[in-house]
PDB file of N, CA and C in Angstrom:
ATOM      1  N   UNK A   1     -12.291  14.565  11.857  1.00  0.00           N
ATOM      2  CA  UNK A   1     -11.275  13.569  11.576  1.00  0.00           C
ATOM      3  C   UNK A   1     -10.673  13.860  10.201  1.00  0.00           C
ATOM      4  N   UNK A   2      -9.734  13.802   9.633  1.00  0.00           N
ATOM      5  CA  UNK A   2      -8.630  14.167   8.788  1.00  0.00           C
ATOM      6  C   UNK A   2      -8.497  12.710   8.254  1.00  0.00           C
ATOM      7  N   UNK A   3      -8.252  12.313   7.032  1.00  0.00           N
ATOM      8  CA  UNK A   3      -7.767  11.037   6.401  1.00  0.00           C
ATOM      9  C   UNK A   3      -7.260  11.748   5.085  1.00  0.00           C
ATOM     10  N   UNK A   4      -5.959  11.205   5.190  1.00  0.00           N
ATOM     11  CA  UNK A   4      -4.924  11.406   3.898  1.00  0.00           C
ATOM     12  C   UNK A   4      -5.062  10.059   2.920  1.00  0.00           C
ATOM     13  N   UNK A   5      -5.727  10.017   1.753  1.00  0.00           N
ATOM     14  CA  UNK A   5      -5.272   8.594   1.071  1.00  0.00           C
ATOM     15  C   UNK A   5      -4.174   8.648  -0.129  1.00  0.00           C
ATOM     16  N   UNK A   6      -3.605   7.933  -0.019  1.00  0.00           N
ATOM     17  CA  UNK A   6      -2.554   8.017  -1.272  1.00  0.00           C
ATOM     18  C   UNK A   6      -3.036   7.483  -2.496  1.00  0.00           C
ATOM     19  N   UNK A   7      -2.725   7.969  -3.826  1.00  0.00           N
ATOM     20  CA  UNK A   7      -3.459   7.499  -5.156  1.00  0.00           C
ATOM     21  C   UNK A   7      -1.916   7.323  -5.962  1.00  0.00           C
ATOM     22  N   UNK A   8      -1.849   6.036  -6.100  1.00  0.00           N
ATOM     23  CA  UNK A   8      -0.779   5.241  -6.765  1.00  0.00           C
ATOM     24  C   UNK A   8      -1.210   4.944  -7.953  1.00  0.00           C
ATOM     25  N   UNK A   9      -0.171   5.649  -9.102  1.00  0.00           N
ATOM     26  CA  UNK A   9      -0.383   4.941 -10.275  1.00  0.00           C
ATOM     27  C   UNK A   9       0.132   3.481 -10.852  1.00  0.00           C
ATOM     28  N   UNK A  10      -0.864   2.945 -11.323  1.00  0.00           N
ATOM     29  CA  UNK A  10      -0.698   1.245 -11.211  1.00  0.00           C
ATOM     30  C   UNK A  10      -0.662   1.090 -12.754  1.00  0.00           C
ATOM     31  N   UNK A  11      -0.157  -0.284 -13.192  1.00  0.00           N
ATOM     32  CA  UNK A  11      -0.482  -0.636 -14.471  1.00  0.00           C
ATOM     33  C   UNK A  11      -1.358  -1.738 -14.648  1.00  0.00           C
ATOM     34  N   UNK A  12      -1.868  -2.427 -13.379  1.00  0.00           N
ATOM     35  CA  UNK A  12      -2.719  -3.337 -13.526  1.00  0.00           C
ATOM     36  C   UNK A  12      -3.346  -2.820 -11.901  1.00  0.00           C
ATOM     37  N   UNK A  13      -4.060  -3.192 -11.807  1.00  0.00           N
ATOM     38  CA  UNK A  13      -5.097  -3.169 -10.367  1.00  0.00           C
ATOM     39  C   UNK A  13      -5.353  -4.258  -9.409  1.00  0.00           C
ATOM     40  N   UNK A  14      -5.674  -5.281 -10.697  1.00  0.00           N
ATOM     41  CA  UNK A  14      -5.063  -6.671 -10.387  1.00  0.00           C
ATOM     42  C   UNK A  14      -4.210  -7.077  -9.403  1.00  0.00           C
ATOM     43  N   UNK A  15      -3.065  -6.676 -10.051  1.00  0.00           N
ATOM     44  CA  UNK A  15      -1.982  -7.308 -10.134  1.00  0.00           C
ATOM     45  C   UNK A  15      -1.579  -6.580  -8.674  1.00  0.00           C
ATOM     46  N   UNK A  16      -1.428  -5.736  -8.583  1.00  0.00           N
ATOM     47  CA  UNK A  16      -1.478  -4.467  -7.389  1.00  0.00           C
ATOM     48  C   UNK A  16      -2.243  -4.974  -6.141  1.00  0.00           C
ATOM     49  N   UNK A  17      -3.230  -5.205  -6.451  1.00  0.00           N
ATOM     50  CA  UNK A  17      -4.481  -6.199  -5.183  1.00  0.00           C
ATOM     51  C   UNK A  17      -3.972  -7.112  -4.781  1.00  0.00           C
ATOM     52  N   UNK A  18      -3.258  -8.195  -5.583  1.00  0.00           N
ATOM     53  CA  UNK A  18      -2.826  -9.465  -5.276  1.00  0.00           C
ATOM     54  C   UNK A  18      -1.313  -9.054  -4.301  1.00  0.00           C
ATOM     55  N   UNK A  19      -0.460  -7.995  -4.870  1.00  0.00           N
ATOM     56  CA  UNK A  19       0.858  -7.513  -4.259  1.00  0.00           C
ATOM     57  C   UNK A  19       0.287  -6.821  -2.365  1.00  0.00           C
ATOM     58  N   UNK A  20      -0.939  -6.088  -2.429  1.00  0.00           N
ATOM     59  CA  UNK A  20      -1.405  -5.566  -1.497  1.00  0.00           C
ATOM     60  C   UNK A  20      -1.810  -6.033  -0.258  1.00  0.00           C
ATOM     61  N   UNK A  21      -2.431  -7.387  -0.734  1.00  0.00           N
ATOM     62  CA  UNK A  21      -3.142  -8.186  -0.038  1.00  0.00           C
ATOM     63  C   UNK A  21      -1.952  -9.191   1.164  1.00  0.00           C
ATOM     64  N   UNK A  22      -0.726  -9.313   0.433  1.00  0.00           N
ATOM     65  CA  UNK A  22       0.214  -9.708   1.063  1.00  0.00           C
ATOM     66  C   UNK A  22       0.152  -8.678   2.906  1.00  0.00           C
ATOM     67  N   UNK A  23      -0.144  -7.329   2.195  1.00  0.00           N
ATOM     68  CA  UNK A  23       0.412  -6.532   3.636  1.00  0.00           C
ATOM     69  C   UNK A  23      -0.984  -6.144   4.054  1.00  0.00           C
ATOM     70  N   UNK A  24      -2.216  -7.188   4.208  1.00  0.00           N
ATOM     71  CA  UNK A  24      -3.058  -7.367   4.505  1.00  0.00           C
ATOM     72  C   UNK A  24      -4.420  -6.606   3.945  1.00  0.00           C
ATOM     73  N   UNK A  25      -4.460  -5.724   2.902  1.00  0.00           N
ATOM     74  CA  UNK A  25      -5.419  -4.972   2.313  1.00  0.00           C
ATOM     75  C   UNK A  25      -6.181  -6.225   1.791  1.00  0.00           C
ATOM     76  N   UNK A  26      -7.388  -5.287   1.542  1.00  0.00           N
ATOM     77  CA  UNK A  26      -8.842  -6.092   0.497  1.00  0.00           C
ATOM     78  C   UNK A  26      -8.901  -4.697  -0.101  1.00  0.00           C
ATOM     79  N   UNK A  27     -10.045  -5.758  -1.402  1.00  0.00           N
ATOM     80  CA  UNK A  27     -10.327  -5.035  -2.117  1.00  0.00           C
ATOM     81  C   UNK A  27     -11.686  -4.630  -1.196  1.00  0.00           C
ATOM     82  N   UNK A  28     -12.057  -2.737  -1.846  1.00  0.00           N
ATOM     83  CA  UNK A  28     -13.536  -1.823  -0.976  1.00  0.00           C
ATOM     84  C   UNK A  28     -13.839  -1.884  -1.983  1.00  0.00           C
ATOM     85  N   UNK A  29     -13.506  -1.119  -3.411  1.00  0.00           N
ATOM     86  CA  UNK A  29     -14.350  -0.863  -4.502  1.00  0.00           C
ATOM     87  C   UNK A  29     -13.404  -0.626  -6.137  1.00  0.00           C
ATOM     88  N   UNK A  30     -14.285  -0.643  -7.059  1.00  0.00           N
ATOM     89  CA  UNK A  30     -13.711  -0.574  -8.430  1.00  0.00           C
ATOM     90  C   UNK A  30     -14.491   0.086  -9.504  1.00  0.00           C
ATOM     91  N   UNK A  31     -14.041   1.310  -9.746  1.00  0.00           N
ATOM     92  CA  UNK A  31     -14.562   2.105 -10.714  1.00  0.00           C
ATOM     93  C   UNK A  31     -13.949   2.161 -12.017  1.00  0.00           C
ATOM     94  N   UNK A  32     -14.782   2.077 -13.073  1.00  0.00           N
ATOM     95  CA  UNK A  32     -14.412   2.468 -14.220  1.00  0.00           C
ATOM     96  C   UNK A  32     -14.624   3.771 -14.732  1.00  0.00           C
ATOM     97  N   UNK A  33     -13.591   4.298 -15.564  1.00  0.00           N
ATOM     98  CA  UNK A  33     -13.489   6.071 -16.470  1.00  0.00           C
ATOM     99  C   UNK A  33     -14.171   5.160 -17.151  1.00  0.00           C
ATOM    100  N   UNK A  34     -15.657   6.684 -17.145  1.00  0.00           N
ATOM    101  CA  UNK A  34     -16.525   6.505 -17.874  1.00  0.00           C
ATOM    102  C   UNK A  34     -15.417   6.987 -19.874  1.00  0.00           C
ATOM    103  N   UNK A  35     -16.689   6.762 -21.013  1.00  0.00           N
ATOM    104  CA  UNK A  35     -16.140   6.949 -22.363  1.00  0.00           C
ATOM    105  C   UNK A  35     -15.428   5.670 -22.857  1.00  0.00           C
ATOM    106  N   UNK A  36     -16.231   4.476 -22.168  1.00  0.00           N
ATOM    107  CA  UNK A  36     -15.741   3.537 -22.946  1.00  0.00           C
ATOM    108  C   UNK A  36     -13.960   2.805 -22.537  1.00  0.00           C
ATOM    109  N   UNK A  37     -13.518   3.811 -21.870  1.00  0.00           N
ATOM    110  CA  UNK A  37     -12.417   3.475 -21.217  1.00  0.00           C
ATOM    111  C   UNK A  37     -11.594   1.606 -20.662  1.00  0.00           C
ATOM    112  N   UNK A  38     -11.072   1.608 -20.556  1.00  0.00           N
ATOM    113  CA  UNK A  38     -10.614   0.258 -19.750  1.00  0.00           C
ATOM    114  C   UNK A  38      -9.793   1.065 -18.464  1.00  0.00           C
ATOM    115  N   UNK A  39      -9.378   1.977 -18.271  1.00  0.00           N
ATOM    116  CA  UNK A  39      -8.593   1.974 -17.140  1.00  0.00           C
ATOM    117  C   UNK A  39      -9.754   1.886 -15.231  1.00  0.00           C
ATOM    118  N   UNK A  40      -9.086   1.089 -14.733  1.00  0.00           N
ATOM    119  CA  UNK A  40     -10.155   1.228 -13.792  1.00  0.00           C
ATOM    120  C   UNK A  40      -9.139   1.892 -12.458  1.00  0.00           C
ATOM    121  N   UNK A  41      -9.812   2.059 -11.358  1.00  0.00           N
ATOM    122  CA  UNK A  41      -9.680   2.830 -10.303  1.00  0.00           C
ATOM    123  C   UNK A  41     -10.272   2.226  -9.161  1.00  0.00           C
ATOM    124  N   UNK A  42      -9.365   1.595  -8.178  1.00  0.00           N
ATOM    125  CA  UNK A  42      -9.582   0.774  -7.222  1.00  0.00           C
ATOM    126  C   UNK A  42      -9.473   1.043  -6.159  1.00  0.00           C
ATOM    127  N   UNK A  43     -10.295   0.882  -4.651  1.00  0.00           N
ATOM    128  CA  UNK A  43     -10.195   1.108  -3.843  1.00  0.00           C
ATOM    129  C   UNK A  43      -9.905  -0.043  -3.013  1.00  0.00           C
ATOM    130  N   UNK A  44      -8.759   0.061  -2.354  1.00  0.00           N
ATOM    131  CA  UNK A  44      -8.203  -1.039  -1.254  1.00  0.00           C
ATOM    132  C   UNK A  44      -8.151  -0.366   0.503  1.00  0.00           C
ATOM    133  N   UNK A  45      -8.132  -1.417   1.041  1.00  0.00           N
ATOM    134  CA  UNK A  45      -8.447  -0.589   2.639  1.00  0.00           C
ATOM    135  C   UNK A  45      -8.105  -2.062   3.661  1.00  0.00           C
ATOM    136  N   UNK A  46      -6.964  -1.412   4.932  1.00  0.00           N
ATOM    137  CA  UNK A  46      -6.827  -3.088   5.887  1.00  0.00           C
ATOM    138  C   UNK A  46      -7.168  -1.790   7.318  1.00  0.00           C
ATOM    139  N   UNK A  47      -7.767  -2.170   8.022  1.00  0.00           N
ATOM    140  CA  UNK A  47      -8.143  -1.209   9.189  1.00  0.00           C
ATOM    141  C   UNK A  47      -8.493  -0.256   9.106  1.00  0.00           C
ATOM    142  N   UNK A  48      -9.022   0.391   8.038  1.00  0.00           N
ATOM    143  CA  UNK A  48      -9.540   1.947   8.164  1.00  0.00           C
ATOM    144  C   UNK A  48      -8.529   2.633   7.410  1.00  0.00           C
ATOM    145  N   UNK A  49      -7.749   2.144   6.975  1.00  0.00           N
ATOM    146  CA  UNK A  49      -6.347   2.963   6.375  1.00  0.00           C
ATOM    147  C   UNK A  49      -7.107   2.575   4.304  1.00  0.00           C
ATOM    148  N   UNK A  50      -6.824   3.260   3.698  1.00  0.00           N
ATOM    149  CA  UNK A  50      -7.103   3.287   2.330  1.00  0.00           C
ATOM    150  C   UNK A  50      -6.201   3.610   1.707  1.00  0.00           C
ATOM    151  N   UNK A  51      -6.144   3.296   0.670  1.00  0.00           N
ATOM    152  CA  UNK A  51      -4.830   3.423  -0.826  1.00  0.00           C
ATOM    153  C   UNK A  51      -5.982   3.224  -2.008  1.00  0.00           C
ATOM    154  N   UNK A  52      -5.781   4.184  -2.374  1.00  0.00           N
ATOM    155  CA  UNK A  52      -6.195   3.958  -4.002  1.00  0.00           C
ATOM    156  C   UNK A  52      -5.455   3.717  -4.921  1.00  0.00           C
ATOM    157  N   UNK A  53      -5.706   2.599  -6.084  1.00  0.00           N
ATOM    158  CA  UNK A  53      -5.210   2.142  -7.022  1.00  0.00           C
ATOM    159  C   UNK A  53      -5.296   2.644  -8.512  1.00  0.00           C
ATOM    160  N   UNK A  54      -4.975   3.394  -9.639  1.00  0.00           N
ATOM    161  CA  UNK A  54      -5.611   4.291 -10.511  1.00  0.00           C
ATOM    162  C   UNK A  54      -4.755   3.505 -12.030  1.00  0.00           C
ATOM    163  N   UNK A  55      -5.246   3.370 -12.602  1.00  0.00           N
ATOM    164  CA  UNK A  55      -4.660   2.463 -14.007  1.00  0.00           C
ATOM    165  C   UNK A  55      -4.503   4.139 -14.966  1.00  0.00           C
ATOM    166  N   UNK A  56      -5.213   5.061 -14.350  1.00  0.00           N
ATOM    167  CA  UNK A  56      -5.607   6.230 -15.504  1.00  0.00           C
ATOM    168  C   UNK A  56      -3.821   7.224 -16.344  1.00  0.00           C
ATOM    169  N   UNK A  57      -3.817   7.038 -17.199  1.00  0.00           N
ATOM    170  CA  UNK A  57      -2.415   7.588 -17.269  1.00  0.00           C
ATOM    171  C   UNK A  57      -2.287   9.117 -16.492  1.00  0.00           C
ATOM    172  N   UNK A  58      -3.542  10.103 -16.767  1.00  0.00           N
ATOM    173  CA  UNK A  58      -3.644  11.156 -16.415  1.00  0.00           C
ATOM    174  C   UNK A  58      -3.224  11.010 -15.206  1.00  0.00           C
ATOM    175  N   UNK A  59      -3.053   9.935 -14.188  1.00  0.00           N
ATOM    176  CA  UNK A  59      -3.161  10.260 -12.505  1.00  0.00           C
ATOM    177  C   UNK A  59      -1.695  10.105 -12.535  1.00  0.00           C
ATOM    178  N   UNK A  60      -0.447  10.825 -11.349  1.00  0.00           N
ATOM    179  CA  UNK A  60       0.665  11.132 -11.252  1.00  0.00           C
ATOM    180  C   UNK A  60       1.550   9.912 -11.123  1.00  0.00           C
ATOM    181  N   UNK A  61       2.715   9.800 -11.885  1.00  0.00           N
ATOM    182  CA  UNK A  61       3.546   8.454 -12.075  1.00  0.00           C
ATOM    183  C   UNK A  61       4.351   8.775 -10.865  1.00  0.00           C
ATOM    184  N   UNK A  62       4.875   7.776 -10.243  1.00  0.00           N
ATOM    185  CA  UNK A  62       5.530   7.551  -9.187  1.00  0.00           C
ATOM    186  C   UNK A  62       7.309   7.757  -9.464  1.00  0.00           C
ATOM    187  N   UNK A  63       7.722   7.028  -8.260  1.00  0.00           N
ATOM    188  CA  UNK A  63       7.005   6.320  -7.184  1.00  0.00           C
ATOM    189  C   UNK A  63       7.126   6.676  -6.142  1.00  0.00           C
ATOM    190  N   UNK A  64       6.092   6.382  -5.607  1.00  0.00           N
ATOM    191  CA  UNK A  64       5.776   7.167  -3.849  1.00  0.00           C
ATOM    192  C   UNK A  64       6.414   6.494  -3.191  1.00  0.00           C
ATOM    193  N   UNK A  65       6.517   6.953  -1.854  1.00  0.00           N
ATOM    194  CA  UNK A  65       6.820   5.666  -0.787  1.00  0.00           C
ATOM    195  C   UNK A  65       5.504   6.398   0.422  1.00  0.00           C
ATOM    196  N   UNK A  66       5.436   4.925   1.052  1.00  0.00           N
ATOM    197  CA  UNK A  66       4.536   5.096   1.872  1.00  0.00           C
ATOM    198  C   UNK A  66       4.636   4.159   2.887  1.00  0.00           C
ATOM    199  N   UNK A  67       4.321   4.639   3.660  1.00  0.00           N
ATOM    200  CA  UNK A  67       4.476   3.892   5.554  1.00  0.00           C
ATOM    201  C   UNK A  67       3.293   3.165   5.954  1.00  0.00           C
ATOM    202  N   UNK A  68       3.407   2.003   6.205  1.00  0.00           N
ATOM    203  CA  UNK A  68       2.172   1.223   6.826  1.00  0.00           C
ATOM    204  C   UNK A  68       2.233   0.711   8.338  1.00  0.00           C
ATOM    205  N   UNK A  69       1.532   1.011   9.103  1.00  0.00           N
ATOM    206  CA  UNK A  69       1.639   0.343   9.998  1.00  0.00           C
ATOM    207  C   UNK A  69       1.011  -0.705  10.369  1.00  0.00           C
ATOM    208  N   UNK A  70       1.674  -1.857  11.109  1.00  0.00           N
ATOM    209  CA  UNK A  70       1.020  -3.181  11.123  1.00  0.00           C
ATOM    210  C   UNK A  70       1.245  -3.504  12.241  1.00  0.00           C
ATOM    211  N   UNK A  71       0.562  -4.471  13.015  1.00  0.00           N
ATOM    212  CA  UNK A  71       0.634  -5.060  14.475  1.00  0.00           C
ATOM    213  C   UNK A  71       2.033  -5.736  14.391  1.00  0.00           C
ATOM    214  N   UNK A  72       2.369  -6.651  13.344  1.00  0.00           N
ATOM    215  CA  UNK A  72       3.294  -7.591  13.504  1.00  0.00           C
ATOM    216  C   UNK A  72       4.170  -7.230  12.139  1.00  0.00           C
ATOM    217  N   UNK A  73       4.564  -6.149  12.495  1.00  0.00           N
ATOM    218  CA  UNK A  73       5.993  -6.159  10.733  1.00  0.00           C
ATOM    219  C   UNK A  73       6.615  -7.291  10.504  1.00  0.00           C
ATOM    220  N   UNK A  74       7.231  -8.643  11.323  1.00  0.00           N
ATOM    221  CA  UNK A  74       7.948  -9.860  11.487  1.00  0.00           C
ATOM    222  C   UNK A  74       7.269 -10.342  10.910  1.00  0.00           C
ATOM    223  N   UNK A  75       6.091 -10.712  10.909  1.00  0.00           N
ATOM    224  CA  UNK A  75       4.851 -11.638  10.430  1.00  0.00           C
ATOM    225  C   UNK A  75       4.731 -11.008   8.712  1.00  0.00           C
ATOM    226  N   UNK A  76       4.545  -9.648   8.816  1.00  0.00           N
ATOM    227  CA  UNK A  76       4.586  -9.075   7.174  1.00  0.00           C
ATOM    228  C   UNK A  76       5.680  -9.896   6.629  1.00  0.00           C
ATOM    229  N   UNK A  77       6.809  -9.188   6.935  1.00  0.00           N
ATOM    230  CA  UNK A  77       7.650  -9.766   6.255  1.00  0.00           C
ATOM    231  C   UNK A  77       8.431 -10.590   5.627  1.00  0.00           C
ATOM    232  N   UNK A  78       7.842 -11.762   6.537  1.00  0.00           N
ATOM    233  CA  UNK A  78       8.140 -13.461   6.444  1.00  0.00           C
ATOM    234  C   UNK A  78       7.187 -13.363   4.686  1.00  0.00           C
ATOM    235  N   UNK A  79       6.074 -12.751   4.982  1.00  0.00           N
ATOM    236  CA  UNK A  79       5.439 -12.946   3.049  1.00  0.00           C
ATOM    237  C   UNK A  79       6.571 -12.478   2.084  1.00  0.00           C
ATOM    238  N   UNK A  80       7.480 -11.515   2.854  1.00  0.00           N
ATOM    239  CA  UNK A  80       7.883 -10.995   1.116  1.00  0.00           C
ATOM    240  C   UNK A  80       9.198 -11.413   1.483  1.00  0.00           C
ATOM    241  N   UNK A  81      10.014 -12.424   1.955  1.00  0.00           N
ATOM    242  CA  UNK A  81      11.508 -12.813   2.471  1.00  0.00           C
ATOM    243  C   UNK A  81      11.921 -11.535   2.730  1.00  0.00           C
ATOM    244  N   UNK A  82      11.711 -10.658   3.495  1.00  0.00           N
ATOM    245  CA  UNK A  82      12.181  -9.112   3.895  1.00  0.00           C
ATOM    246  C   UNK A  82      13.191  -9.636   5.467  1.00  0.00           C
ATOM    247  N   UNK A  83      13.642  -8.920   5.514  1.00  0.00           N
ATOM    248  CA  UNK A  83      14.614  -8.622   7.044  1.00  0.00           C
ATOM    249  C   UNK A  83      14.011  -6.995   7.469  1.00  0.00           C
ATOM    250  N   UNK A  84      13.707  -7.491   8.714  1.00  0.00           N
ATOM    251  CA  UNK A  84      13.040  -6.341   9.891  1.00  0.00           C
ATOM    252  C   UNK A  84      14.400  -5.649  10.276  1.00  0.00           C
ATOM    253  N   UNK A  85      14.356  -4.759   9.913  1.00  0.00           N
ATOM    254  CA  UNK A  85      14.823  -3.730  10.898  1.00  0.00           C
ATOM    255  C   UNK A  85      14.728  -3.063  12.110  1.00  0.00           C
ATOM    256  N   UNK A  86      15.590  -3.028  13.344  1.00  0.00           N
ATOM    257  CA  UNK A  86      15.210  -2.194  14.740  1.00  0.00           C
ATOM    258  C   UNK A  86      15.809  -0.907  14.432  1.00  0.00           C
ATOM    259  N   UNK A  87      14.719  -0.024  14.955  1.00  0.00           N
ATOM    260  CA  UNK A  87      15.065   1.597  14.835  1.00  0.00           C
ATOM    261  C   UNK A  87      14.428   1.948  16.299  1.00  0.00           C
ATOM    262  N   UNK A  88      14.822   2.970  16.599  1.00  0.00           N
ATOM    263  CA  UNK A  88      13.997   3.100  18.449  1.00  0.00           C
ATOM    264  C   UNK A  88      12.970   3.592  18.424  1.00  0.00           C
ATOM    265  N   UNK A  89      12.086   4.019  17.011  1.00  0.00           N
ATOM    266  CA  UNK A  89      10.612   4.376  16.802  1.00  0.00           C
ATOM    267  C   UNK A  89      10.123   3.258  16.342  1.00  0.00           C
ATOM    268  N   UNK A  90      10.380   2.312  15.717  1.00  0.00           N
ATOM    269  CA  UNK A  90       9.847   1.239  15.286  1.00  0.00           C
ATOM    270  C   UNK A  90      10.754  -0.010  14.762  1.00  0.00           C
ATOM    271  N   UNK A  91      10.238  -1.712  14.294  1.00  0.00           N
ATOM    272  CA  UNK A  91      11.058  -2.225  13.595  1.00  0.00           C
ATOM    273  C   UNK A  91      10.220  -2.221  12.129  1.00  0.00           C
ATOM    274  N   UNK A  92      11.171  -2.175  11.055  1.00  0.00           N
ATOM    275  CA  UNK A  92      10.613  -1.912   9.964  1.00  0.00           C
ATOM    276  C   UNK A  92      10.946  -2.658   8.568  1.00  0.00           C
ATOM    277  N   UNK A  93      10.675  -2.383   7.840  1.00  0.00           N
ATOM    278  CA  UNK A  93      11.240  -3.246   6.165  1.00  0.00           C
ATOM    279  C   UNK A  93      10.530  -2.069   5.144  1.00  0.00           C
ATOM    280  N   UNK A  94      11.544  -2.827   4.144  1.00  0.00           N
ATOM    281  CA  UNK A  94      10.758  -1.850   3.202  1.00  0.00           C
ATOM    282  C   UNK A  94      11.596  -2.592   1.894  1.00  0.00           C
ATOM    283  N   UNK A  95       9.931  -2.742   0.950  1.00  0.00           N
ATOM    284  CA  UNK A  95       9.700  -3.416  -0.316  1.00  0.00           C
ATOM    285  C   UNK A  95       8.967  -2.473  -1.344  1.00  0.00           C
ATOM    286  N   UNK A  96       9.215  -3.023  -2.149  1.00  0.00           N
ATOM    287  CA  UNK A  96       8.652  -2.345  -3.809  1.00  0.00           C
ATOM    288  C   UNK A  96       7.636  -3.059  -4.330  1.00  0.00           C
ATOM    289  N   UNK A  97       6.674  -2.110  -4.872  1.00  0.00           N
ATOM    290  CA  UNK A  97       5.561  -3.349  -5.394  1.00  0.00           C
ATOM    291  C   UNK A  97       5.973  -3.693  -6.742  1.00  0.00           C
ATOM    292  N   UNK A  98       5.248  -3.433  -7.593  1.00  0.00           N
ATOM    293  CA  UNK A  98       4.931  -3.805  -9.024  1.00  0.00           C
ATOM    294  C   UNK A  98       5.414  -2.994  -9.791  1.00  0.00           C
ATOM    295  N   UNK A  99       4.986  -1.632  -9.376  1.00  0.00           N
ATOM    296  CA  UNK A  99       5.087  -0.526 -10.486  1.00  0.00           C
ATOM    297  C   UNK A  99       6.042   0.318  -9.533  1.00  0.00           C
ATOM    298  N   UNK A 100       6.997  -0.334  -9.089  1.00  0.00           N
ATOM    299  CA  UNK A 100       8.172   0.464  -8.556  1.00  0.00           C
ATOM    300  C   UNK A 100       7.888   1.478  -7.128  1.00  0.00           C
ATOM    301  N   UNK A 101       6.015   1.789  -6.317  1.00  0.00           N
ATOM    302  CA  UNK A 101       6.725   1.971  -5.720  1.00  0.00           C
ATOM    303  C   UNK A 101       7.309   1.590  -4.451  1.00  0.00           C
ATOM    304  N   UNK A 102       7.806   2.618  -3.449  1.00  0.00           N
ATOM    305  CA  UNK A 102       8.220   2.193  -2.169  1.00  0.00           C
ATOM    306  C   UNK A 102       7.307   1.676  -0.897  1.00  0.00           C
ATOM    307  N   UNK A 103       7.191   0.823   0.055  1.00  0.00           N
ATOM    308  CA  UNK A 103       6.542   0.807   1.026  1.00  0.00           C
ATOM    309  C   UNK A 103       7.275   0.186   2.065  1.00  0.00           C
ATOM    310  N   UNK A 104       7.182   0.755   3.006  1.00  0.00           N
ATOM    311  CA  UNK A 104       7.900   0.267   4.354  1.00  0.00           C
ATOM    312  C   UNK A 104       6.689   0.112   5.152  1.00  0.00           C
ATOM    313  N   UNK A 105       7.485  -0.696   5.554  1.00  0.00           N
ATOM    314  CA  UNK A 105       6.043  -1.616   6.702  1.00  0.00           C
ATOM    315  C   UNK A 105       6.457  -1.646   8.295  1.00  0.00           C
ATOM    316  N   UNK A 106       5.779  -1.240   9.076  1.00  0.00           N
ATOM    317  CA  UNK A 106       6.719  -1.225  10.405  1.00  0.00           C
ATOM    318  C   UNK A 106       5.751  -1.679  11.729  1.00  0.00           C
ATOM    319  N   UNK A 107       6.306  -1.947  12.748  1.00  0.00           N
ATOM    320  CA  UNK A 107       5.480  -2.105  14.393  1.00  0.00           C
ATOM    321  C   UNK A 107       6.059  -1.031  14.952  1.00  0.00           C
ATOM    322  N   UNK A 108       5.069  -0.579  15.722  1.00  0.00           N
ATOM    323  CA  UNK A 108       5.726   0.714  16.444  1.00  0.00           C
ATOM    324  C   UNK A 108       6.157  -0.041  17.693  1.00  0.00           C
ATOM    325  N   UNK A 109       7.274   0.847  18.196  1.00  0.00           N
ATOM    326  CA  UNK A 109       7.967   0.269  19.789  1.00  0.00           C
ATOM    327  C   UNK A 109       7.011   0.852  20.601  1.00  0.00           C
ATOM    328  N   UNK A 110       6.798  -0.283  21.559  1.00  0.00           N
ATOM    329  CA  UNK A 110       5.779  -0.327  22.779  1.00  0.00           C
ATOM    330  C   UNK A 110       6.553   1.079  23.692  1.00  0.00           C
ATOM    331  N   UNK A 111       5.614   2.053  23.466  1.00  0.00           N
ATOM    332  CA  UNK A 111       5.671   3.211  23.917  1.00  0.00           C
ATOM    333  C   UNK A 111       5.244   4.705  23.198  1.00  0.00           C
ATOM    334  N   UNK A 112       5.564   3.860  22.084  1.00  0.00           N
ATOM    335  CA  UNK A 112       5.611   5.254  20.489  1.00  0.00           C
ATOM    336  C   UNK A 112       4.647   5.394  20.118  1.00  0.00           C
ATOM    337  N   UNK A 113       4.303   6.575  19.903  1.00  0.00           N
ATOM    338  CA  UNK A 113       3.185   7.123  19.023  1.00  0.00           C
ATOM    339  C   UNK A 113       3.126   7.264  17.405  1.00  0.00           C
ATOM    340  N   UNK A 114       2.656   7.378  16.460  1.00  0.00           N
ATOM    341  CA  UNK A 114       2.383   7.764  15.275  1.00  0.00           C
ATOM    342  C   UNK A 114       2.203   9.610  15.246  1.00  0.00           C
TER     343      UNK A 114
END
């Protein structure tokens, strides 16, 4: 099995969790850079899908965009006042978090694959 996770640079983790949680993530885990550090490094996850969260400056500034898929994009989007889009692979939206970046959120059309 193959799993791609994306590592988003954040300025809070926090703040990022609380934005995340909207498109149904929890928090999995939270590491701190060792040396006394404050930046921490968070792991979020909604179905088996993962995003990491990284406060570390060293980790790559954005902004990404990234595709989520969800049972009900209509239902997402009512959280963030978004308008769904119909496309003939999916209906979709797409919002910005915190630290600028992209995420589109979509239902696949009953037939479509990923």
């Amino acid at each position: 099995m193959t799993q791609v996770v994306p590592i988003l640079r954040v300025s809070d983790v926090d703040e990022s969790l609380a934005w995340w949680s909207r498109i149904g993530f929890v928090h999995d885990f939270t590491h701190r850079y060792g040396g006394g550090t404050t930046h921490r490094f968070m792991g979020i996850r909604r179905d088996g899908a993962d995003i990491f969260l990284s406060e570390n400056p060293a980790d790559d500034v954005g902004p990404a965009l990234i595709f989520v898929w969800v049972p009900d994009a209509d239902e997402v989007a009512h959280r963030f006042g978004a308008t769904v889009e119909q496309h003939p692979w999916a209906r979709d939206f797409e919002v910005t978090d915190p630290d600028g970046h992209h995420v589109r959120v979509g239902t696949k059309e009953i037939g479509q694959s990923a």
